[in-house]
Protein backbone atom coordinates (compact mmCIF):
# COMPACT_ATOMS: atom_id res chain seq x y z
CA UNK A 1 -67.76 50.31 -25.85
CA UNK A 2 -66.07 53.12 -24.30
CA UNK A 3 -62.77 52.63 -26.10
CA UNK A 4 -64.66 52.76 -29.17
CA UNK A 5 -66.58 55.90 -28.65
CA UNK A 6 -63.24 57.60 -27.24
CA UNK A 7 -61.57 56.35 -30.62
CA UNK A 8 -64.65 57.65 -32.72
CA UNK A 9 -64.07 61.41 -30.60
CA UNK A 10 -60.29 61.46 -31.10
CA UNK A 11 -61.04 60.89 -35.11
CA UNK A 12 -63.80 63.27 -35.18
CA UNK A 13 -61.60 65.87 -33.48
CA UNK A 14 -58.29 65.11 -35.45
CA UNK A 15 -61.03 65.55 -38.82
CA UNK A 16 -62.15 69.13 -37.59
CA UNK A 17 -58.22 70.02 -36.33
CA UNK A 18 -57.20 69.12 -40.01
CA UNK A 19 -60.28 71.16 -41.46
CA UNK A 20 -59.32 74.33 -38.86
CA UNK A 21 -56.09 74.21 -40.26
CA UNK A 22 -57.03 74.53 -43.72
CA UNK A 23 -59.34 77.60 -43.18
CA UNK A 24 -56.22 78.89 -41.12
CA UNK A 25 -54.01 78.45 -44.52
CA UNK A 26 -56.54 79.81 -46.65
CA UNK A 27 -56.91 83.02 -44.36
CA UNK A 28 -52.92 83.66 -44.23
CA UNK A 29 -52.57 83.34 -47.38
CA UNK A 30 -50.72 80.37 -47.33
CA UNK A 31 -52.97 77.97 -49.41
CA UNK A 32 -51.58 78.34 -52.99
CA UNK A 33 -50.70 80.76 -55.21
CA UNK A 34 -54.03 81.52 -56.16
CA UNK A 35 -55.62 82.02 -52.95
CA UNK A 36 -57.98 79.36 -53.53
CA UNK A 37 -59.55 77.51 -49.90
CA UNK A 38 -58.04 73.80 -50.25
CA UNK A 39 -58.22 70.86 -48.20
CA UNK A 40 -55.33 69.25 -47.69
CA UNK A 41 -54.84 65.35 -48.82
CA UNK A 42 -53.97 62.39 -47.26
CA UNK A 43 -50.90 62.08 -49.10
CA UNK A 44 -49.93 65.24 -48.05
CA UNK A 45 -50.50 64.19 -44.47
CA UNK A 46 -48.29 60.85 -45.07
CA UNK A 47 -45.63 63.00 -46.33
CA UNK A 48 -45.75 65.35 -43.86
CA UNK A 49 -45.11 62.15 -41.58
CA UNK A 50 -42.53 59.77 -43.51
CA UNK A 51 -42.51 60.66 -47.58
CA UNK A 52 -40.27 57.41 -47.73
CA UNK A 53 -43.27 55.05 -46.50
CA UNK A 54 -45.16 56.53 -48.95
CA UNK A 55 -43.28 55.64 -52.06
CA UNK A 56 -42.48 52.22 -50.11
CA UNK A 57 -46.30 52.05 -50.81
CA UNK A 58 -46.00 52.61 -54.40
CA UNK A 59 -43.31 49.97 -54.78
CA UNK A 60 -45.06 47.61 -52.77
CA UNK A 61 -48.46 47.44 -54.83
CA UNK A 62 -46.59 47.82 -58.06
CA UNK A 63 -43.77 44.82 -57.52
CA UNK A 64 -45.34 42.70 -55.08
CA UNK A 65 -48.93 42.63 -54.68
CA UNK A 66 -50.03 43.40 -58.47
CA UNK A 67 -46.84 42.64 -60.32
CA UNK A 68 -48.93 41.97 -63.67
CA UNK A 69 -51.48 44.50 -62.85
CA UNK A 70 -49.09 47.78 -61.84
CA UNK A 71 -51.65 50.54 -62.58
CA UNK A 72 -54.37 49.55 -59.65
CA UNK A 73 -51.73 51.57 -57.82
CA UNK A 74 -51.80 54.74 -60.08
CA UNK A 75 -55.89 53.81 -60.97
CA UNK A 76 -57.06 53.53 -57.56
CA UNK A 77 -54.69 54.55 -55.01
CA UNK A 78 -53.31 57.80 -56.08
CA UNK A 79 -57.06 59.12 -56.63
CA UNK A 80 -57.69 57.60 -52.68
CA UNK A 81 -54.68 59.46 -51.63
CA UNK A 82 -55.64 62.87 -53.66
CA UNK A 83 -58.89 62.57 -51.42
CA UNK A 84 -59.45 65.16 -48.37
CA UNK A 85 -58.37 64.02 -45.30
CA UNK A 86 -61.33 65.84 -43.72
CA UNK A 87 -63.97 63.11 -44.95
CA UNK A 88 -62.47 59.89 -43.58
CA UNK A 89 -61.55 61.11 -40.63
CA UNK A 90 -64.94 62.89 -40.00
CA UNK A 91 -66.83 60.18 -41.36
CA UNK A 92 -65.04 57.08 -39.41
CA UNK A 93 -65.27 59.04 -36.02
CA UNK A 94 -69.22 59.88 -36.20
CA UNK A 95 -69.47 55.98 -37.29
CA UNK A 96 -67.93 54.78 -34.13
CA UNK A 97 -69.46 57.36 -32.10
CA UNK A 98 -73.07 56.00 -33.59
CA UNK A 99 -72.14 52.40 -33.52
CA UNK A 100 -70.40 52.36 -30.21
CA UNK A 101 -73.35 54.88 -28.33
CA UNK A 102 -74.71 53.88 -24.78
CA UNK A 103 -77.60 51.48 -24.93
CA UNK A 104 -80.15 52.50 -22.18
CA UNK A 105 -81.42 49.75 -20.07
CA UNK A 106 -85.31 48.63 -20.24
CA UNK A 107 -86.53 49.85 -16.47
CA UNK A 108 -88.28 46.20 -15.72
CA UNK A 109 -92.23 47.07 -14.75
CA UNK A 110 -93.17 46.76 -10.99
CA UNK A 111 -95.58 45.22 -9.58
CA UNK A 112 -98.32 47.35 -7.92
């Protein structure tokens, strides 16, 4: 119980770090060329970590786990990747934090 609620705090934090450093790009100036406020992407996350694993990914789906099917990769898990980071993060921490919550005890009734 408490492992989980620590993991559901650690996401929910690392969701609002990632979403305080896109406010702090957009006010430097360093979110684009147009100064619009982005989010930044999972992919860009993963490639921030190891680009290689990321294309290993690619490969993977397309030659080994959907040979005859090779655009699930492009159809479904580029779009998943082009997501915010923000959301899943956000959203799997205040799930854990709600699932794994201390349960209050019933006080048993004493006799008078």
């Amino acid at each position: 119980m408490v492992i989980g609620r620590v993991l559901g705090w650690l996401l929910l934090l690392s969701g609002l770090a990632i979403f305080g450093y896109d406010v702090w790009r957009w006010w430097t100036g360093d979110s684009g060329a147009d100064g619009r406020f982005t989010l930044t992407s999972i992919a860009e996350i993963w490639v921030a970590i190891d680009a290689n694993s990321l294309v290993g990914l690619g490969s993977l789906f397309q030659q080994r786990w959907f040979p005859d099917n090779p655009e699930i990769y492009s159809d479904w898990v580029v779009p998943a990747l082009s997501a915010p980071a923000v959301l899943p993060l956000a959203v799997l921490g205040l799930l854990f934090i709600v699932l794994f919550k201390r349960r209050r005890r019933p006080r048993l009734m004493r006799a008078r």
